[in-house]
PDB file of N, CA and C in Angstrom:
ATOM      1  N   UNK A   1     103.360  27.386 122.602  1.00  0.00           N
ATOM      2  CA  UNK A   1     104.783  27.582 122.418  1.00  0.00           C
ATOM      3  C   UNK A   1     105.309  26.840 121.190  1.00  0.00           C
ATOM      4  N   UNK A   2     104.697  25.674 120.808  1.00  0.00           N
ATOM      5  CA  UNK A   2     105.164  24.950 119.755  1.00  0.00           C
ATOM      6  C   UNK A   2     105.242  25.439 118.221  1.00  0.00           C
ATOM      7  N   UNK A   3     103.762  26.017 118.139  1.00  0.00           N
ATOM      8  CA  UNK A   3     103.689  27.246 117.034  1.00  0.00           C
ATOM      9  C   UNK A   3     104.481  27.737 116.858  1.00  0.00           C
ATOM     10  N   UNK A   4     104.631  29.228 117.977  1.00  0.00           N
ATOM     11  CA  UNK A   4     105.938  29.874 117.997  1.00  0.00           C
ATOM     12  C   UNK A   4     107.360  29.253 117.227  1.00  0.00           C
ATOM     13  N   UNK A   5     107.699  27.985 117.422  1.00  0.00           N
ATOM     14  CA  UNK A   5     108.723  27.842 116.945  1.00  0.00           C
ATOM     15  C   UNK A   5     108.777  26.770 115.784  1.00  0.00           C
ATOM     16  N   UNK A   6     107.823  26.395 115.544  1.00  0.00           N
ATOM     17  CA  UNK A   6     107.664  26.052 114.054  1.00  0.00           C
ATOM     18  C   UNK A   6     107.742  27.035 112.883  1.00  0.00           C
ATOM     19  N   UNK A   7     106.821  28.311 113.640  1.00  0.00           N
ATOM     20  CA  UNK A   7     106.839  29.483 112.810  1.00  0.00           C
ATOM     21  C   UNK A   7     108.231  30.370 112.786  1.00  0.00           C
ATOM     22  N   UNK A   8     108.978  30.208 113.659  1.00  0.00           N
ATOM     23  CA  UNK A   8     110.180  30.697 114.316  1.00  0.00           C
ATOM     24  C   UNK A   8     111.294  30.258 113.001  1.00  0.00           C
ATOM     25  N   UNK A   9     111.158  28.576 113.139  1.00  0.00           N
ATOM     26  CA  UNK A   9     111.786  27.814 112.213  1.00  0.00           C
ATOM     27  C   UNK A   9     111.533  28.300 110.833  1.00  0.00           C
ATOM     28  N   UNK A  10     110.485  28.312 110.344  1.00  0.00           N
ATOM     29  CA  UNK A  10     110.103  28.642 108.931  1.00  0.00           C
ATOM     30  C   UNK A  10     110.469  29.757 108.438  1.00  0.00           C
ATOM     31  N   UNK A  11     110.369  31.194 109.410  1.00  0.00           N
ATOM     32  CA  UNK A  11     111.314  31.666 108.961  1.00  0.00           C
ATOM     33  C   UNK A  11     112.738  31.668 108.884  1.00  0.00           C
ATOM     34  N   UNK A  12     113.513  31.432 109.673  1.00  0.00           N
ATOM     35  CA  UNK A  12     115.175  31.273 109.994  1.00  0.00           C
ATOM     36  C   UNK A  12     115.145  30.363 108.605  1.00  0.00           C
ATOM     37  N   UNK A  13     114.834  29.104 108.517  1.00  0.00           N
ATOM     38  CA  UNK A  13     115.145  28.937 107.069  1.00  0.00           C
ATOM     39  C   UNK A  13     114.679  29.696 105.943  1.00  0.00           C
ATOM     40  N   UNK A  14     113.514  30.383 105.561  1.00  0.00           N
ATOM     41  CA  UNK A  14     113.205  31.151 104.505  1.00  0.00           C
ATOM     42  C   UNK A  14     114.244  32.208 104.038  1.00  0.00           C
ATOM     43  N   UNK A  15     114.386  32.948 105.284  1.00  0.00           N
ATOM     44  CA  UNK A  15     116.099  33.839 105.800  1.00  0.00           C
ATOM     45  C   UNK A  15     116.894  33.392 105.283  1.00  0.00           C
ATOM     46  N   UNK A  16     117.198  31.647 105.032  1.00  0.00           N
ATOM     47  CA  UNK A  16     118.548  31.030 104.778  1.00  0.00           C
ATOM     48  C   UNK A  16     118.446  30.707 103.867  1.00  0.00           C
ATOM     49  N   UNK A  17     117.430  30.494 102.805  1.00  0.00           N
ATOM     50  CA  UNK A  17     116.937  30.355 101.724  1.00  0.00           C
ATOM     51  C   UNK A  17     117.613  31.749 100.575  1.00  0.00           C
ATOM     52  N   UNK A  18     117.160  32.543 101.296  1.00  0.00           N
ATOM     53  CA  UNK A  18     116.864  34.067 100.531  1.00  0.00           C
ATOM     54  C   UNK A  18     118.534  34.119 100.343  1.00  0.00           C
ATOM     55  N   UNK A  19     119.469  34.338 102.348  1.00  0.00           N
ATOM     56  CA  UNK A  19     120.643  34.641 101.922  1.00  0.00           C
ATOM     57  C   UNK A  19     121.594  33.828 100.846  1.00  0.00           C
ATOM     58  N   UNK A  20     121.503  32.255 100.873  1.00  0.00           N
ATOM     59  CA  UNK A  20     122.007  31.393  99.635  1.00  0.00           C
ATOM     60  C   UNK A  20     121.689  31.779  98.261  1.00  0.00           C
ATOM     61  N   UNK A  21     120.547  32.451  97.995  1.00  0.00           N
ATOM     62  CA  UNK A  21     120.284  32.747  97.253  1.00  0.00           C
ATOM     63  C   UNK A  21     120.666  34.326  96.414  1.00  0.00           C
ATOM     64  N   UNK A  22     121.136  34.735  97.305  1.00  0.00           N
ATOM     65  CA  UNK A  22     121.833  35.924  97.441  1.00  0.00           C
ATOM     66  C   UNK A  22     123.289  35.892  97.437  1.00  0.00           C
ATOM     67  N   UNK A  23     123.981  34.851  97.811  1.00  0.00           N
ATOM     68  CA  UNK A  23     125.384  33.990  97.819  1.00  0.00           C
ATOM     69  C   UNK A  23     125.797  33.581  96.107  1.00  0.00           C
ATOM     70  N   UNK A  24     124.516  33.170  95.862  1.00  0.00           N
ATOM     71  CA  UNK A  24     124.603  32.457  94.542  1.00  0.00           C
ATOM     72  C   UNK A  24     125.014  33.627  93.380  1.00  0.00           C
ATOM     73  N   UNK A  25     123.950  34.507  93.736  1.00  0.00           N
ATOM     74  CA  UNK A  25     124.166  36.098  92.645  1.00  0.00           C
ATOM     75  C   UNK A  25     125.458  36.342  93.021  1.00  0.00           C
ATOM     76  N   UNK A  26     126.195  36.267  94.008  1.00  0.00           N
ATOM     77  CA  UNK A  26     127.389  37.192  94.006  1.00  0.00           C
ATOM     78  C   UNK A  26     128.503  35.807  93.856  1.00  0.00           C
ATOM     79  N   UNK A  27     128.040  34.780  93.668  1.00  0.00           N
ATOM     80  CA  UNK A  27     129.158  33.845  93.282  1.00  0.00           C
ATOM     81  C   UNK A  27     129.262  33.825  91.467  1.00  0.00           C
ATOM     82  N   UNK A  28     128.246  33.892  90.749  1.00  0.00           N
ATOM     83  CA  UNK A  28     128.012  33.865  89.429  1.00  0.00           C
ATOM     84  C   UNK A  28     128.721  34.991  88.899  1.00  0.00           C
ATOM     85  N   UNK A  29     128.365  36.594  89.720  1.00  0.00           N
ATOM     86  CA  UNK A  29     129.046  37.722  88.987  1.00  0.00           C
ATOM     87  C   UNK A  29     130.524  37.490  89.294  1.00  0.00           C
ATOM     88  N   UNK A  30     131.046  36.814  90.371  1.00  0.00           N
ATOM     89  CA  UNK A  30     132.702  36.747  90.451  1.00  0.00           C
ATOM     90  C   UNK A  30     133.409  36.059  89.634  1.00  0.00           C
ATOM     91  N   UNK A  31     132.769  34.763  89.341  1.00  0.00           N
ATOM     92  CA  UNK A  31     132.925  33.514  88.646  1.00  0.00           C
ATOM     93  C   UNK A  31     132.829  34.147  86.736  1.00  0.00           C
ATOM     94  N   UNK A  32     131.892  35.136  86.618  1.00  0.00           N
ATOM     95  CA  UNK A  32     131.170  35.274  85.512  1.00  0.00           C
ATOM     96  C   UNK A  32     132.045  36.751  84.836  1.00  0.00           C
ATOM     97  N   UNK A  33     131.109  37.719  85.593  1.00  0.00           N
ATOM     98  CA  UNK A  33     131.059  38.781  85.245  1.00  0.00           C
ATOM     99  C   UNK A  33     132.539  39.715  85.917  1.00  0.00           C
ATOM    100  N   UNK A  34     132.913  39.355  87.180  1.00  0.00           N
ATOM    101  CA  UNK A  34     133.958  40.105  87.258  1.00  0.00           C
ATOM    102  C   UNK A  34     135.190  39.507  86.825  1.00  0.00           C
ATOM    103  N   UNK A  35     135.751  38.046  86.754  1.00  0.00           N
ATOM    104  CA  UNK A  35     136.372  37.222  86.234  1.00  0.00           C
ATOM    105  C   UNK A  35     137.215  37.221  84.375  1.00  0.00           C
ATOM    106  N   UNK A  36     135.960  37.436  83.998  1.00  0.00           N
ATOM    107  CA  UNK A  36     136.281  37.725  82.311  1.00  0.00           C
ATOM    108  C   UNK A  36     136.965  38.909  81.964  1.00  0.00           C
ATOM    109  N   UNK A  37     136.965  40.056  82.273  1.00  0.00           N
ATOM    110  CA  UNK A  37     137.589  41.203  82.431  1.00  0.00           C
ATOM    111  C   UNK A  37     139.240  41.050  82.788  1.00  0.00           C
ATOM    112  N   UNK A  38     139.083  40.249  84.025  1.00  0.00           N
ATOM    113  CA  UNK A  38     140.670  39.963  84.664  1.00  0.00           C
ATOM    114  C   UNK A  38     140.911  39.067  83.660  1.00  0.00           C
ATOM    115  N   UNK A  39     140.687  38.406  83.345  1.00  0.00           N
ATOM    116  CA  UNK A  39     141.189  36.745  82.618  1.00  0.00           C
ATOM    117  C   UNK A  39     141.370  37.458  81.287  1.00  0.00           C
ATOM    118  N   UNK A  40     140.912  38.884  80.879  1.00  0.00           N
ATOM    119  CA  UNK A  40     141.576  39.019  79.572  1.00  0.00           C
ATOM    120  C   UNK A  40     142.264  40.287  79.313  1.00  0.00           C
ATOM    121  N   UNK A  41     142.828  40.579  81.038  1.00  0.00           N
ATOM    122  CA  UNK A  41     143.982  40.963  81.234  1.00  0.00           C
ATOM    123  C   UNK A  41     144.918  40.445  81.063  1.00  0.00           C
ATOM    124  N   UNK A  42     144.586  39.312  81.833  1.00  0.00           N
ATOM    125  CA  UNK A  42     146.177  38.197  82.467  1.00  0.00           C
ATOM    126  C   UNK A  42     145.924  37.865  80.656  1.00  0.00           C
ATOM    127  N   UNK A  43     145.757  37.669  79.696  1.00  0.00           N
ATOM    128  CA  UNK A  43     145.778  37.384  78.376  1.00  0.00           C
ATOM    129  C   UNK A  43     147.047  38.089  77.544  1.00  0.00           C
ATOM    130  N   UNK A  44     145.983  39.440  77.675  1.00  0.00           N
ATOM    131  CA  UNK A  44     146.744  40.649  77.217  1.00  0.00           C
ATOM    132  C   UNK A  44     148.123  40.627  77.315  1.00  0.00           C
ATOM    133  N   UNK A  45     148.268  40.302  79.004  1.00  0.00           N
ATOM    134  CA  UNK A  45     149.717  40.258  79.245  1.00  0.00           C
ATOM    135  C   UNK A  45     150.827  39.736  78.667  1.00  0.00           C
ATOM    136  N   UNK A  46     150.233  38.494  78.815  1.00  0.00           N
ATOM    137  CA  UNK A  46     150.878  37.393  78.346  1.00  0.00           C
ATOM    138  C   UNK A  46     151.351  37.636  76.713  1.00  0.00           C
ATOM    139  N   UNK A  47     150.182  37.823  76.295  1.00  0.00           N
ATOM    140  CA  UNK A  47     150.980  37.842  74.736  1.00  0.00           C
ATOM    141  C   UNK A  47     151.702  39.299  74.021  1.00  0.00           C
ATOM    142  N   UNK A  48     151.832  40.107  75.592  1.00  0.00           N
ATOM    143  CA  UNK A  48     152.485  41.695  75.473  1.00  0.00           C
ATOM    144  C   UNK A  48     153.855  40.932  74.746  1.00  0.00           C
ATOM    145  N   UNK A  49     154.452  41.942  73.853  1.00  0.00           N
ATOM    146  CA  UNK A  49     156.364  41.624  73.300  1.00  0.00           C
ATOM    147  C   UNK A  49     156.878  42.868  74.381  1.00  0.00           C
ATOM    148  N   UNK A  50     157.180  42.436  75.880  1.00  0.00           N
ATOM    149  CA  UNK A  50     158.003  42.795  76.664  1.00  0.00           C
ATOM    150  C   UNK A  50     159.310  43.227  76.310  1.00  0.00           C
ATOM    151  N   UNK A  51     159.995  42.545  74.964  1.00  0.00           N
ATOM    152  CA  UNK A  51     161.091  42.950  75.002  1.00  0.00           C
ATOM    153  C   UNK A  51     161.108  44.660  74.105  1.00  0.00           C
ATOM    154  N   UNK A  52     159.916  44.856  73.790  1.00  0.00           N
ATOM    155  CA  UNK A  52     159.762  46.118  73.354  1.00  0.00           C
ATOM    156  C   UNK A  52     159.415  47.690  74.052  1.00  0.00           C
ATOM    157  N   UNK A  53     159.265  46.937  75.322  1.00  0.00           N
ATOM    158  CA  UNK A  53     159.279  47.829  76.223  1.00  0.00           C
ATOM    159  C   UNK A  53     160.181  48.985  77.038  1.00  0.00           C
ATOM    160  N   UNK A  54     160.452  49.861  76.959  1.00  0.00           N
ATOM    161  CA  UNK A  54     161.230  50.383  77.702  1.00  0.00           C
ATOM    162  C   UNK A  54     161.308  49.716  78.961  1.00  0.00           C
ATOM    163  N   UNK A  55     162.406  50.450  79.616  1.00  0.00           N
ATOM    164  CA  UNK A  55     163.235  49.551  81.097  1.00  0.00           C
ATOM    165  C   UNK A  55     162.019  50.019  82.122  1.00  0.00           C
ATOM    166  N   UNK A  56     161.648  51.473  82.263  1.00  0.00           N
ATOM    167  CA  UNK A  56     160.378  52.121  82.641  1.00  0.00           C
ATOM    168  C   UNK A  56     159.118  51.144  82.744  1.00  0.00           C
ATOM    169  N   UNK A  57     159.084  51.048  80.685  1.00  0.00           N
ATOM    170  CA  UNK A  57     157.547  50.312  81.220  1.00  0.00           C
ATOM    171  C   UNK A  57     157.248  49.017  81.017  1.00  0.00           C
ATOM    172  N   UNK A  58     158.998  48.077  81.698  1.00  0.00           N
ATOM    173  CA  UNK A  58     158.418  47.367  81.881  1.00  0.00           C
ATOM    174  C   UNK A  58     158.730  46.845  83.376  1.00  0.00           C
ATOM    175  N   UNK A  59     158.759  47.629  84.097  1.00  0.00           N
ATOM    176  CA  UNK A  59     159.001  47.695  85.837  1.00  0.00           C
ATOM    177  C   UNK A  59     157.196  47.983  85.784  1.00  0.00           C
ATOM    178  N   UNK A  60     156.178  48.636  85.049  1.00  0.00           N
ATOM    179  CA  UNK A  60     155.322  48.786  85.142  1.00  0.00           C
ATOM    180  C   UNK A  60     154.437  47.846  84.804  1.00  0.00           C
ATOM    181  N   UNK A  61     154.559  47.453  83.795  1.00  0.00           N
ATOM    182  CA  UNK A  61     154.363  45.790  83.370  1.00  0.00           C
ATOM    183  C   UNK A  61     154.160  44.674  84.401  1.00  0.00           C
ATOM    184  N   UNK A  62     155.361  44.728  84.882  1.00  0.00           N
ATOM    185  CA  UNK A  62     155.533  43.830  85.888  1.00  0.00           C
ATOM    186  C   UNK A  62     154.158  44.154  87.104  1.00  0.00           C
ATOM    187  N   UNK A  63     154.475  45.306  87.177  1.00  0.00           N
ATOM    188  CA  UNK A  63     153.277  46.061  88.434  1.00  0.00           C
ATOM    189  C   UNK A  63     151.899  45.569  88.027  1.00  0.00           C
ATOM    190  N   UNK A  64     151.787  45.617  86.698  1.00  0.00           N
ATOM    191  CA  UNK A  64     150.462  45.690  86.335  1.00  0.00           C
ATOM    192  C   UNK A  64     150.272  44.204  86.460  1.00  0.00           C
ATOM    193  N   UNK A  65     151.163  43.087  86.185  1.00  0.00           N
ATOM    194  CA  UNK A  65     150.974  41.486  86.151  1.00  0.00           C
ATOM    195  C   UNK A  65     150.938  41.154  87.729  1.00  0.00           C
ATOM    196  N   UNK A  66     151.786  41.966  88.593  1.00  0.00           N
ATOM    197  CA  UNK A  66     151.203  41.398  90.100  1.00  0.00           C
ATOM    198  C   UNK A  66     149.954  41.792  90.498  1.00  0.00           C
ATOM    199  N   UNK A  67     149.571  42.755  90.189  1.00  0.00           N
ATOM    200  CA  UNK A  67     148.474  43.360  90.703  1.00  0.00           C
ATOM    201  C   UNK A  67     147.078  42.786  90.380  1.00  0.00           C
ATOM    202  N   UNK A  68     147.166  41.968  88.777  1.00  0.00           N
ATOM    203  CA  UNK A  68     146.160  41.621  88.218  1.00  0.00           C
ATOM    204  C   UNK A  68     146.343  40.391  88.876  1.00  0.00           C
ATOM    205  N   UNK A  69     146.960  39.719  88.779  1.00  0.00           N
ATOM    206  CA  UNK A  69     147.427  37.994  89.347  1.00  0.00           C
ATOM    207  C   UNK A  69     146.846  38.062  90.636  1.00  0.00           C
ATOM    208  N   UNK A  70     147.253  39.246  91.778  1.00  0.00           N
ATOM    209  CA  UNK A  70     146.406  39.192  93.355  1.00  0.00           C
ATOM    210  C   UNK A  70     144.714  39.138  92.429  1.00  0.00           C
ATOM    211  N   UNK A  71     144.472  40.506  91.706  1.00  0.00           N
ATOM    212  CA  UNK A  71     142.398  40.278  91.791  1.00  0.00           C
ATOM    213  C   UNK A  71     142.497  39.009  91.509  1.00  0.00           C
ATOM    214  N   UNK A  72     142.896  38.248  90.428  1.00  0.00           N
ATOM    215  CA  UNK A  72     142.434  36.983  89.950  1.00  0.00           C
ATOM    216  C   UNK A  72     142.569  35.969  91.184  1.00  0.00           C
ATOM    217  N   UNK A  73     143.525  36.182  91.778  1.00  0.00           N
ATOM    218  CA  UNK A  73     143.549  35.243  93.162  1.00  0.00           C
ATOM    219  C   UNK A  73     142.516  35.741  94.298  1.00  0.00           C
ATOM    220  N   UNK A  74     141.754  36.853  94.308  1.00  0.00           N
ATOM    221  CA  UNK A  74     140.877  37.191  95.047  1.00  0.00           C
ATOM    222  C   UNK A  74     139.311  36.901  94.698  1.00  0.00           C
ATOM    223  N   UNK A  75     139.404  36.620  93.384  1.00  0.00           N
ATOM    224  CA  UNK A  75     138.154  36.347  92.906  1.00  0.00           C
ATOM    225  C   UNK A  75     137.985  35.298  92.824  1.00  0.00           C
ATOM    226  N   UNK A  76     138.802  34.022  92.866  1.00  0.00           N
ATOM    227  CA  UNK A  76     139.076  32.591  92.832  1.00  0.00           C
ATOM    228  C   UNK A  76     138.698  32.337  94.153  1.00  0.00           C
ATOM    229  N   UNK A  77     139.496  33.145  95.122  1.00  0.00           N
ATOM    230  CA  UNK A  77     138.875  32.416  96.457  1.00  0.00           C
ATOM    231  C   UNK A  77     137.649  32.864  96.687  1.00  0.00           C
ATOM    232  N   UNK A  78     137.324  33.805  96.476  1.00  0.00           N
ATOM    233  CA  UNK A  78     135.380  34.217  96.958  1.00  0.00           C
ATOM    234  C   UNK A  78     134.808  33.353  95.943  1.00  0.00           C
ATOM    235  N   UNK A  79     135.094  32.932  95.158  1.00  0.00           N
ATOM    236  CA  UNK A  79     133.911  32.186  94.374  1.00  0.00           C
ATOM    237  C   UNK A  79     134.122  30.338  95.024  1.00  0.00           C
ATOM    238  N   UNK A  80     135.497  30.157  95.673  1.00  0.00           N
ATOM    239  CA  UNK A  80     135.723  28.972  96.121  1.00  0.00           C
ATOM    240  C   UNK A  80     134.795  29.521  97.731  1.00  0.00           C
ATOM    241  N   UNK A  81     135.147  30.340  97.910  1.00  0.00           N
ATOM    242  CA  UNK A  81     134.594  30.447  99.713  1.00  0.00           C
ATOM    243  C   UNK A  81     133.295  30.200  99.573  1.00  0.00           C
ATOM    244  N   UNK A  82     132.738  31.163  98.404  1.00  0.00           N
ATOM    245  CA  UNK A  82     130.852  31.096  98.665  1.00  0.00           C
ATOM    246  C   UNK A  82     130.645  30.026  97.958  1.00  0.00           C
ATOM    247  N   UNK A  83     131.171  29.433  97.232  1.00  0.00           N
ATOM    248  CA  UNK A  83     130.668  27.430  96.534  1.00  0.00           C
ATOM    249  C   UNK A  83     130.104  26.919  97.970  1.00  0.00           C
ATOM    250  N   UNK A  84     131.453  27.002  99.065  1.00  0.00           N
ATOM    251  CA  UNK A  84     131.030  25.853  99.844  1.00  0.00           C
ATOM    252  C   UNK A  84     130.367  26.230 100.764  1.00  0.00           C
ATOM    253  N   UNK A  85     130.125  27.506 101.127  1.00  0.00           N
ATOM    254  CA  UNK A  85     128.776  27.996 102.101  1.00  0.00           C
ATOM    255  C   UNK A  85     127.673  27.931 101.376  1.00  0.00           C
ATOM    256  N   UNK A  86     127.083  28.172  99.996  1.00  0.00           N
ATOM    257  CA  UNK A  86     125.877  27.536  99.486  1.00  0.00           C
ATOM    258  C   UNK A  86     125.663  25.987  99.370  1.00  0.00           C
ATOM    259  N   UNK A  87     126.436  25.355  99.614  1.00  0.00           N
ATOM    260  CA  UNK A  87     126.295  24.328  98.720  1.00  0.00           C
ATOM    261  C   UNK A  87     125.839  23.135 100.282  1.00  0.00           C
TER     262      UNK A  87
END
């Protein structure tokens, strides 16, 4: 029986090994790869001349700065959530 669960053990961690390791890839592309894209939105924005905008587009403007501001706040917390489950 002792086998059994030495061997039992070795895998459940190898398992926990693999999934952290698998945590890590999808913390790097949030942090990395999906991140840079948004971050040079919220850029864009910022240095838009709003006052050149029609009244139209810039009710759309606005749409487009909440909308980007939630991903960036969604990608901040998954890369904060999976830090502290790998780590």
């Amino acid at each position: 029986m002792r086998v059994i669960d030495i061997s039992e053990r070795k895998n459940r961690e190898k398992q926990i090994k693999k999934q952290n390791e698998q945590l890590r890839k999808i913390l790097w592309i949030q942090s990395h790869r999906t991140r840079q894209p948004v971050a040079s939105i919220l850029g864009l924005i910022h240095i838009l001349d709003k006052k050149s905008l029609t009244e139209d587009n810039q009710k759309i403007f606005q749409m487009l700065q909440v909308e980007a501001d939630k991903l960036d706040n969604v990608i901040r917390e998954t890369v904060i959530r999976t830090n502290s489950i790998v780590k």
